[in-house]
Each structure stands twice: as C-alpha cells, then as structure tokens.
N, C-alpha and C. Protein backbone atom coordinates (compact mmCIF):
# COMPACT_ATOMS: atom_id res chain seq x y z
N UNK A 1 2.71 -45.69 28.57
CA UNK A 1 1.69 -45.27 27.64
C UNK A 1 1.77 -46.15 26.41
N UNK A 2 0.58 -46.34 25.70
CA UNK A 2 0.49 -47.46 24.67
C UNK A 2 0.81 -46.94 23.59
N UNK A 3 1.16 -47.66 22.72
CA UNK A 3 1.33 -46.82 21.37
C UNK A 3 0.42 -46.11 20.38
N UNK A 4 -0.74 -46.63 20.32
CA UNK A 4 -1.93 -46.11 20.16
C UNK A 4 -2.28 -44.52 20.84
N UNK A 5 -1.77 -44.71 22.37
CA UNK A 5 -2.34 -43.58 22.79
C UNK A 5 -1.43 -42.05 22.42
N UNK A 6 0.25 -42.30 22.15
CA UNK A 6 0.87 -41.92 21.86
C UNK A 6 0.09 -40.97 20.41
N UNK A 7 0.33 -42.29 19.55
CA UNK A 7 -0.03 -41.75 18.11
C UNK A 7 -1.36 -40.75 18.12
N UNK A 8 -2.49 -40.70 19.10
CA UNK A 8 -3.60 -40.08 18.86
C UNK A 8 -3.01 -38.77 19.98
N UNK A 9 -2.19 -38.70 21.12
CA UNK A 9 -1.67 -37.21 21.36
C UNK A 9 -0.99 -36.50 19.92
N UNK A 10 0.08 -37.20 19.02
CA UNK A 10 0.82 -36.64 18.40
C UNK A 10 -0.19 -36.45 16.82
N UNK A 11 -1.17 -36.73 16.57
CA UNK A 11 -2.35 -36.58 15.88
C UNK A 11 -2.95 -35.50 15.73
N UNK A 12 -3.10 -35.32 17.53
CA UNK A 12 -4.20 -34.05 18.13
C UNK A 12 -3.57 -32.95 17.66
N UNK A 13 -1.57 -33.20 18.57
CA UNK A 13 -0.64 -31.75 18.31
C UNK A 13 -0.88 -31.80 16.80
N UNK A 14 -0.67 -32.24 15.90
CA UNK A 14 -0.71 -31.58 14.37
C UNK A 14 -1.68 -31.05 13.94
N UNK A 15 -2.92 -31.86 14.22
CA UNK A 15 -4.65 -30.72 14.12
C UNK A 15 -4.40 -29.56 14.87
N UNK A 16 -4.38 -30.10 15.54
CA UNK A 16 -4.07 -28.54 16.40
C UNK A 16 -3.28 -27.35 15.61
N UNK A 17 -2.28 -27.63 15.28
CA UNK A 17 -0.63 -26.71 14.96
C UNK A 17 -1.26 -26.44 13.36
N UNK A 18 -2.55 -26.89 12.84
CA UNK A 18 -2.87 -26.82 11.05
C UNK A 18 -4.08 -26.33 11.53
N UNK A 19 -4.61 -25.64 12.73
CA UNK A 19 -5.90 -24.97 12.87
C UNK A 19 -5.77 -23.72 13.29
N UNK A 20 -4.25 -23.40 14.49
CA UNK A 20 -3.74 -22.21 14.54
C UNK A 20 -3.38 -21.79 13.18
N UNK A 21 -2.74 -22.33 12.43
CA UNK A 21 -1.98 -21.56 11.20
C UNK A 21 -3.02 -21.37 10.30
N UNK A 22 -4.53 -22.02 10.16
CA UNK A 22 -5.31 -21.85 9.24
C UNK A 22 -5.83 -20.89 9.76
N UNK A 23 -6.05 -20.46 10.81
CA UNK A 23 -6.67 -19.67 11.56
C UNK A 23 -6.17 -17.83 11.92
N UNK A 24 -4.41 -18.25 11.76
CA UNK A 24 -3.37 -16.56 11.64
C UNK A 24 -3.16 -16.45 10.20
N UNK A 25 -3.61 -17.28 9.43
CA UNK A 25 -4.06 -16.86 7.96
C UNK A 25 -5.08 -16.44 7.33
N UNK A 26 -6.59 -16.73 7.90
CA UNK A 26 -7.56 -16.42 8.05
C UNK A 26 -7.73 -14.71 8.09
N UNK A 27 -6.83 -14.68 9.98
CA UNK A 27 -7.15 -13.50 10.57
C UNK A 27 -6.17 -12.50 9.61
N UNK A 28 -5.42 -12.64 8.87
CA UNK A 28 -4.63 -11.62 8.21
C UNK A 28 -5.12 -11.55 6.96
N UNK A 29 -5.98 -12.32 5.82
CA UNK A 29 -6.78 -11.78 5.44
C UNK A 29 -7.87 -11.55 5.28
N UNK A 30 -8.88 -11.74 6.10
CA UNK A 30 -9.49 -10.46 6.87
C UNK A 30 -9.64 -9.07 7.24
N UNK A 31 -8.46 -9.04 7.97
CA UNK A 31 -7.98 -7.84 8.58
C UNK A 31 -7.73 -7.00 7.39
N UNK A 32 -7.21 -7.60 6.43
CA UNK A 32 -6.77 -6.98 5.34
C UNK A 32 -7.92 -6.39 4.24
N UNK A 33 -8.81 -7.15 3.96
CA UNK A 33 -9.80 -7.04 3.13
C UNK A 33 -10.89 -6.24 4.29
N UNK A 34 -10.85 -6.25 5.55
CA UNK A 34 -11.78 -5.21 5.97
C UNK A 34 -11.36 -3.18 6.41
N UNK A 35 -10.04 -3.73 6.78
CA UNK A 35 -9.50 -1.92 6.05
C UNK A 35 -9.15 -2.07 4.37
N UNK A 36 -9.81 -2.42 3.55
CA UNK A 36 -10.22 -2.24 2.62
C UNK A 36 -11.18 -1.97 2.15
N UNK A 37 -12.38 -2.27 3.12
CA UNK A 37 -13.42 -2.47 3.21
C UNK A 37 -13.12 -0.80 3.48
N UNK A 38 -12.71 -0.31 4.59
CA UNK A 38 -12.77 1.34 5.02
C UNK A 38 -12.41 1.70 4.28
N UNK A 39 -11.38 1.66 3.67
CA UNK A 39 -10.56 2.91 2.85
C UNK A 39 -11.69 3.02 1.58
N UNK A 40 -12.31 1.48 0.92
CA UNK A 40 -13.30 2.32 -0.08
C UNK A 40 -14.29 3.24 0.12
N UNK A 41 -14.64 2.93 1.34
CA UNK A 41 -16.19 3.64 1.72
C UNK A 41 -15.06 5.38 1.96
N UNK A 42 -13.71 5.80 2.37
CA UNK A 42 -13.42 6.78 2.35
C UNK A 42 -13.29 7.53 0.94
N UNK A 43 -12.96 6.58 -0.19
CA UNK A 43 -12.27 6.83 -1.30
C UNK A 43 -14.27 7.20 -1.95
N UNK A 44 -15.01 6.27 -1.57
CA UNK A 44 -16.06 6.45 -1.95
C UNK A 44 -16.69 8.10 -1.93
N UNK A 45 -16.46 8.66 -0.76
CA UNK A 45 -16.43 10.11 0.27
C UNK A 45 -16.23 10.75 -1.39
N UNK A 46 -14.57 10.83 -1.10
CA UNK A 46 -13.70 11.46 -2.41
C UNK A 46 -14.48 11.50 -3.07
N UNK A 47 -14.79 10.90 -4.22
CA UNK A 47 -15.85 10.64 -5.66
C UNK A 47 -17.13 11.02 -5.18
N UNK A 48 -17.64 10.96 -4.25
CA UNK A 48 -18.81 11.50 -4.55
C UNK A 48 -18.57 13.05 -4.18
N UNK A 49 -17.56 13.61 -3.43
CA UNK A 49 -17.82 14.97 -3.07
C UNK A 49 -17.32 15.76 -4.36
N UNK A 50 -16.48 15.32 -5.12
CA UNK A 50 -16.17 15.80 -5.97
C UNK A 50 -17.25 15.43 -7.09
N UNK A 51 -18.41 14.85 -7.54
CA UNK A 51 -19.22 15.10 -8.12
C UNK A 51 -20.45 15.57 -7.71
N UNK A 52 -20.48 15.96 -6.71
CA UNK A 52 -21.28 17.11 -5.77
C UNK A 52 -20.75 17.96 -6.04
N UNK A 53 -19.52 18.39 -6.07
CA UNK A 53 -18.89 19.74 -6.82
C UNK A 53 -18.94 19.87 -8.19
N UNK A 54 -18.88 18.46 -9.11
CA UNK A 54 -19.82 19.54 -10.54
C UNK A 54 -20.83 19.62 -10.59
N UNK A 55 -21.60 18.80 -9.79
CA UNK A 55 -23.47 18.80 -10.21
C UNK A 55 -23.78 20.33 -9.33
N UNK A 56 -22.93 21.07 -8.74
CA UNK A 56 -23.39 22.16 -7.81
C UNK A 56 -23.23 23.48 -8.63
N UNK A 57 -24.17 24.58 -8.76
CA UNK A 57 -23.79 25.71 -9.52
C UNK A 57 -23.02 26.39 -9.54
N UNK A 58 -22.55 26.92 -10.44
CA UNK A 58 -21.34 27.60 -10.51
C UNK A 58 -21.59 28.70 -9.46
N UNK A 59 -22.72 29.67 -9.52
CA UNK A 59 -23.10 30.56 -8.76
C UNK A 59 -22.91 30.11 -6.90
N UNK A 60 -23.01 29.12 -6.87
CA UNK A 60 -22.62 28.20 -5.77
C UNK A 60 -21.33 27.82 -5.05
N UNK A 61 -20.56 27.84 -6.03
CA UNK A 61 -19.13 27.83 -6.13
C UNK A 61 -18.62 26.43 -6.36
N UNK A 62 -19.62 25.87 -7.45
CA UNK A 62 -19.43 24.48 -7.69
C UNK A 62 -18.85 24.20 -8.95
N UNK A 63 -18.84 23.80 -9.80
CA UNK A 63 -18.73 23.51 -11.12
C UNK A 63 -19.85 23.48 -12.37
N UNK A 64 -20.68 23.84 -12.09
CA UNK A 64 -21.68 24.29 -12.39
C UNK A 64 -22.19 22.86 -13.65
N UNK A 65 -21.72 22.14 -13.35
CA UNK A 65 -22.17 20.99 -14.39
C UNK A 65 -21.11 20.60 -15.31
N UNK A 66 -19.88 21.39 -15.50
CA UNK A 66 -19.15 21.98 -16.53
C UNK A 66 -17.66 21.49 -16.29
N UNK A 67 -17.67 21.55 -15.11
CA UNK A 67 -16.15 21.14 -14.89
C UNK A 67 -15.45 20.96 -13.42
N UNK A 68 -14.26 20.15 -13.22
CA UNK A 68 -13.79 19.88 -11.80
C UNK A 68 -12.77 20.39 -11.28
N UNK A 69 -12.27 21.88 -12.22
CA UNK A 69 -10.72 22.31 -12.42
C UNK A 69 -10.82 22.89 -10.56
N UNK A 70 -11.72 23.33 -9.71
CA UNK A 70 -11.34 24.01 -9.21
C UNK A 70 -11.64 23.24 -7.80
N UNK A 71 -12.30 21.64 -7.79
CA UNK A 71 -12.52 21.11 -6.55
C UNK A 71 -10.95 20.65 -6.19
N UNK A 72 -11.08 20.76 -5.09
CA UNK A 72 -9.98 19.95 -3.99
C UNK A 72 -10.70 18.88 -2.78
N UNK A 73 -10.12 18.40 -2.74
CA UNK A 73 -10.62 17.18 -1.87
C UNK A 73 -10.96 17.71 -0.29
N UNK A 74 -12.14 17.43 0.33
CA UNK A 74 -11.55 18.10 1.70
C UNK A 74 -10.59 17.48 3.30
N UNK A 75 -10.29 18.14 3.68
CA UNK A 75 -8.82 18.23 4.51
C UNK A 75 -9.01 17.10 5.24
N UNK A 76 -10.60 17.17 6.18
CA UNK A 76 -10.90 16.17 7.02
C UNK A 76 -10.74 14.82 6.74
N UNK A 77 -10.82 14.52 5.32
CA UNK A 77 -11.00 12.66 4.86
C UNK A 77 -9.41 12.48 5.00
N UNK A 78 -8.53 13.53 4.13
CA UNK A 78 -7.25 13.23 4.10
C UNK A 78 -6.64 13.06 5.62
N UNK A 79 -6.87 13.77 6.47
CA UNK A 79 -6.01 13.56 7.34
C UNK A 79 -6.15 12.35 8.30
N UNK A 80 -6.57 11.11 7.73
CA UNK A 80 -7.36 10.26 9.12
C UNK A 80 -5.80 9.30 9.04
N UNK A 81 -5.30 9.56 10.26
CA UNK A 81 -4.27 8.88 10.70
C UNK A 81 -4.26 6.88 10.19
N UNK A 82 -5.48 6.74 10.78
CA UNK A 82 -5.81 4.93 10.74
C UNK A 82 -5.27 4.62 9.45
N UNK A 83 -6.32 5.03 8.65
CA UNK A 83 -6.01 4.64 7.34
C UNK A 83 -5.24 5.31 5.57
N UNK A 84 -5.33 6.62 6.03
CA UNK A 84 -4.24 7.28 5.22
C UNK A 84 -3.06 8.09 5.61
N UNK A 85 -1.87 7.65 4.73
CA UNK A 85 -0.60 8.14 5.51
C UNK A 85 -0.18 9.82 4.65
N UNK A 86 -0.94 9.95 3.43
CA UNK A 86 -0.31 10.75 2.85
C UNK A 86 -1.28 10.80 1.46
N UNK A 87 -1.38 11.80 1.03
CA UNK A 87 -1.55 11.67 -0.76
C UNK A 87 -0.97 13.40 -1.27
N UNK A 88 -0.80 13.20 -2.41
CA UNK A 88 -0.37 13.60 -3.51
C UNK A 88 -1.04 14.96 -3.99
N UNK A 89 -0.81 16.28 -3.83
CA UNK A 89 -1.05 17.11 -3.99
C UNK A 89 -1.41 17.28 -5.00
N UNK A 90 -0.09 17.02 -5.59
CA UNK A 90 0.11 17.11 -7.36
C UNK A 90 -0.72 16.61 -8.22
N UNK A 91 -0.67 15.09 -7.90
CA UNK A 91 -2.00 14.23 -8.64
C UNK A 91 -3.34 14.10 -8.10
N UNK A 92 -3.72 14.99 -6.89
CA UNK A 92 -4.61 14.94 -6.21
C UNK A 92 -5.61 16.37 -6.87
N UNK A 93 -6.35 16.38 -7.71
CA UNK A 93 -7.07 17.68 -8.56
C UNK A 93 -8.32 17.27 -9.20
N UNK A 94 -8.45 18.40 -9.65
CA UNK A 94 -9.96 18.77 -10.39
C UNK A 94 -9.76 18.98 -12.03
N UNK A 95 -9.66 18.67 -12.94
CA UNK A 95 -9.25 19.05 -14.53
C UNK A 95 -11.12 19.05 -15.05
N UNK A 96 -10.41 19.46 -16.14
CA UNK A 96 -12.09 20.09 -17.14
C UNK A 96 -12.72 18.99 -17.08
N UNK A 97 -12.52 17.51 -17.32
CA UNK A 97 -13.07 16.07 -17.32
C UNK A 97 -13.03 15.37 -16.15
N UNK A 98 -12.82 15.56 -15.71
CA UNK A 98 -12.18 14.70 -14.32
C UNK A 98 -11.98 14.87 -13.07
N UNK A 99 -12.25 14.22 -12.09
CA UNK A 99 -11.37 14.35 -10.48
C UNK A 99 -10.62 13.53 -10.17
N UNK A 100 -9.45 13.71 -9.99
CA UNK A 100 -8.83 12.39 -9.48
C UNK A 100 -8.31 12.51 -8.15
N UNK A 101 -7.75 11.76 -7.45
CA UNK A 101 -6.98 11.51 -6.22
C UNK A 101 -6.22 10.70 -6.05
N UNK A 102 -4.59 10.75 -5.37
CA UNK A 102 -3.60 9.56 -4.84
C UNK A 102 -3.28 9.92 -3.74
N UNK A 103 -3.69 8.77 -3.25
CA UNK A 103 -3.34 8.52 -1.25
C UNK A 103 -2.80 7.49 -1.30
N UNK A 104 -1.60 7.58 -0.22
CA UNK A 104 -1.47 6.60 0.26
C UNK A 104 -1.00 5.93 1.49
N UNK A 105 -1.90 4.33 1.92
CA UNK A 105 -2.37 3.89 2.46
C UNK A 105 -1.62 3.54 3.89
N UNK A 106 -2.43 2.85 4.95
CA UNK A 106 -1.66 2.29 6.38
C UNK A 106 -1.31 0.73 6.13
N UNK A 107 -2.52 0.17 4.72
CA UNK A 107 -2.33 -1.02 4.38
C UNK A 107 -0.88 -1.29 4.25
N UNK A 108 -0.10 -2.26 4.34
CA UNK A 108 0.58 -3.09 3.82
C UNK A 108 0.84 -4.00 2.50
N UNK A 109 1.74 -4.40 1.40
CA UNK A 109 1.51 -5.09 0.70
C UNK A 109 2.95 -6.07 0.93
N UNK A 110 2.67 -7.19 -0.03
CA UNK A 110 3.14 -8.05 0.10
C UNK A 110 5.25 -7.87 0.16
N UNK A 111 5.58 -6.54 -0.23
CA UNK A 111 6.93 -6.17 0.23
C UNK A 111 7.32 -5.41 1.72
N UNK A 112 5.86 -5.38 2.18
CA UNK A 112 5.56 -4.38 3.30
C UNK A 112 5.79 -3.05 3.20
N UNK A 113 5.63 -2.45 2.18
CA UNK A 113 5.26 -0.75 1.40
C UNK A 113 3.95 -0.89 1.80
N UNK A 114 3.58 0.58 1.97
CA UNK A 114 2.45 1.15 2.09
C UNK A 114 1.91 1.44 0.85
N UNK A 115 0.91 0.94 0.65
CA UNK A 115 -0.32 0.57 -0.77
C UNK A 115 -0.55 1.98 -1.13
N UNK A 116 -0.33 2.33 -2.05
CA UNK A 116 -1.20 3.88 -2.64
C UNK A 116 -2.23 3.41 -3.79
N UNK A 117 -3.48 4.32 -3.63
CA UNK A 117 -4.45 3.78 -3.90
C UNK A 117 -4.73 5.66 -4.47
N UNK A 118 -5.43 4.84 -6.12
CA UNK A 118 -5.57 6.37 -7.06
C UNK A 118 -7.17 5.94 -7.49
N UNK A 119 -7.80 6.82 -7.67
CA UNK A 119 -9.11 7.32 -8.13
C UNK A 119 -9.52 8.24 -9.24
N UNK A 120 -10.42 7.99 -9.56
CA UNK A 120 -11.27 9.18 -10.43
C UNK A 120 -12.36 9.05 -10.51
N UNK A 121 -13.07 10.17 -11.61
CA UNK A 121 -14.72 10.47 -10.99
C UNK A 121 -14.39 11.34 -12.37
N UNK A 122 -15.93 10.75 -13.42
CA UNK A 122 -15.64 11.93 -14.79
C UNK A 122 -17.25 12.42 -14.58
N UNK A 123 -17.35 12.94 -15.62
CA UNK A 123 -18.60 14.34 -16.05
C UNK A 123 -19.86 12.67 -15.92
N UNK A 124 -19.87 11.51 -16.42
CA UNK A 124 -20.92 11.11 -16.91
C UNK A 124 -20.72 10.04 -15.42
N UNK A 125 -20.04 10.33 -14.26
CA UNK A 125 -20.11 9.41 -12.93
C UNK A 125 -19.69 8.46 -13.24
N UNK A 126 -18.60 8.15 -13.80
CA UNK A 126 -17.56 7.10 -14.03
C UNK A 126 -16.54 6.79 -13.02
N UNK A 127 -16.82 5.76 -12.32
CA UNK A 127 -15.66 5.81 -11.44
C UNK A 127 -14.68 4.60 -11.40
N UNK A 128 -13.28 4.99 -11.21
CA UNK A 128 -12.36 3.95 -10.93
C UNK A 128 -11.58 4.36 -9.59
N UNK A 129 -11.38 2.97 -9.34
CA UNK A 129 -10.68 3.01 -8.23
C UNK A 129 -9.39 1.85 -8.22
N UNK A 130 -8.17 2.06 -7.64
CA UNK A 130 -7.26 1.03 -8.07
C UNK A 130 -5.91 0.90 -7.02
N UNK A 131 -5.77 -0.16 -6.68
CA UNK A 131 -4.49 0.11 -5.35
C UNK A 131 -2.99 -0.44 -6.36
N UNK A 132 -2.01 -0.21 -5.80
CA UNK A 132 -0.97 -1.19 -6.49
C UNK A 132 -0.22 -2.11 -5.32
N UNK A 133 0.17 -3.68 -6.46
CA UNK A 133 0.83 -4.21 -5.21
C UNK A 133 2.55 -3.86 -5.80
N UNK A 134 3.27 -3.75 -4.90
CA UNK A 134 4.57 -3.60 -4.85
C UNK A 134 5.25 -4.92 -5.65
N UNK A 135 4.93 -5.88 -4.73
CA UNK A 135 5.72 -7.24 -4.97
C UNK A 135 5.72 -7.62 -6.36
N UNK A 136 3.92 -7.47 -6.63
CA UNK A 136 3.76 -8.21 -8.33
C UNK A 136 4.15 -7.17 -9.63
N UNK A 137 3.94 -5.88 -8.91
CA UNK A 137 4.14 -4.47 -10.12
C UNK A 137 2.67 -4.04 -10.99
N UNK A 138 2.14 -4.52 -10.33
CA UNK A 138 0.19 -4.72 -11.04
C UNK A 138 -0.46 -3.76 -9.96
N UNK A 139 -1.51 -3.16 -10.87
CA UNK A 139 -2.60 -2.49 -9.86
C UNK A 139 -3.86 -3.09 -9.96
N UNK A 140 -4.83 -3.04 -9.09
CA UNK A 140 -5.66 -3.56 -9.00
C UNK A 140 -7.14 -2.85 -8.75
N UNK A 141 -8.01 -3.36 -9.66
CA UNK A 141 -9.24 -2.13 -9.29
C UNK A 141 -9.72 -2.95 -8.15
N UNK A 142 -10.49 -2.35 -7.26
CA UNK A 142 -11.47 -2.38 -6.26
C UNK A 142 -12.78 -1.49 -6.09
C-alpha cells in the first residue's frame, strides 16, 4: 500500500473517531435539555394549579383570591417515577403570598446528584423556577 493511501485511511479513522465523539456529546446534551424540556412543562402543571387554587372561591374551596395557605400540590404530578424522585413536604406549601414547591429530579448533574428543582407562583402570577448544579454550587432559573 502507498503512502498516500495509508495517510488518507488514517485521516478517515480520525474524522471518523471526532464525529462519534461530536456526536455522544451532542446526544447527552440533548437528552439532557429535553427532560428538561418535561420536567418544566410538569413544574409548569405545579404553578398553574396552584394559581387555579387562588383565583378559585373560597366557597369553592379555593383561595378565594386571597391566599395559598391551604393548596397542596396534587399527588398524581408528584409521583411520576421518569422524572421526579422525591420532593419536600416541608418546603412544598401554600403561605398567604405564595406557592412554592421542591422536587427532586431523575436528571443528573455534573457530580452525578440528582438535580432538585424549586418553584413559586405569587398573588400577581409571578413565577420562578430554578434547578441547582451540585458541581458549580449555583442555581439556575429555567
């Protein structure tokens, strides 16, 4: 074999070996940013049901415009195996201003901890939403 032909096999293998790796980097974030993609549209759920519970009358058994002390999140969103492993009872409530929620996640972060991801929802439809990464010590809105 010529040397030429050599150099254009051992050419190909390196395109090659820099298109797989661009490519299992690609697919991981992706994968990553599209169960992200789910968990907001779940977290989305959260915030809006809980301001369906103050805009709903009190006579209703809502909050009557007035307040979120008495919503709880419902059971069905929390329990979805895929994408949430757990949240927070404690920080998971209804106060006179506010709804909040902490779950947390199936995601991964960069220490390989499971991402917990916190929310809220106020009287005037204010919403935040925010995951933390482990590795950097920063949270992040989404």
């Amino acid at each position: 074999m010529g040397q030429q032909q050599l150099l254009l096999i051992v050419l190909g293998v390196i395109i090659v070996g820099l298109a797989v790796i661009v490519g299992i980097n690609l697919w991981n974030y992706y994968t990553f940013q599209s169960t992200l993609d789910q968990i907001r549209v779940k977290t989305d759920y959260l915030l809006n049901d809980a301001f369906a519970y103050l805009r709903t009358p009190a006579q209703r058994g809502g909050g009557g415009n007035a307040t979120f002390v008495k919503w709880s999140p419902p059971k069905t969103i929390l329990i979805d195996k895929f994408f949430i492993t757990s949240y927070n009872k404690n920080k998971t409530k209804g106060t006179k201003t506010q709804a909040t929620f902490y779950i947390t996640t199936t995601l991964k972060d960069t220490k390989n901890k499971n991402i917990p991801i916190q929310g809220s929802i106020t009287k005037a439809g204010v919403r935040t939403r925010t995951w933390y990464e482990s590795g950097k010590k920063k949270w992040y809105k989404f």
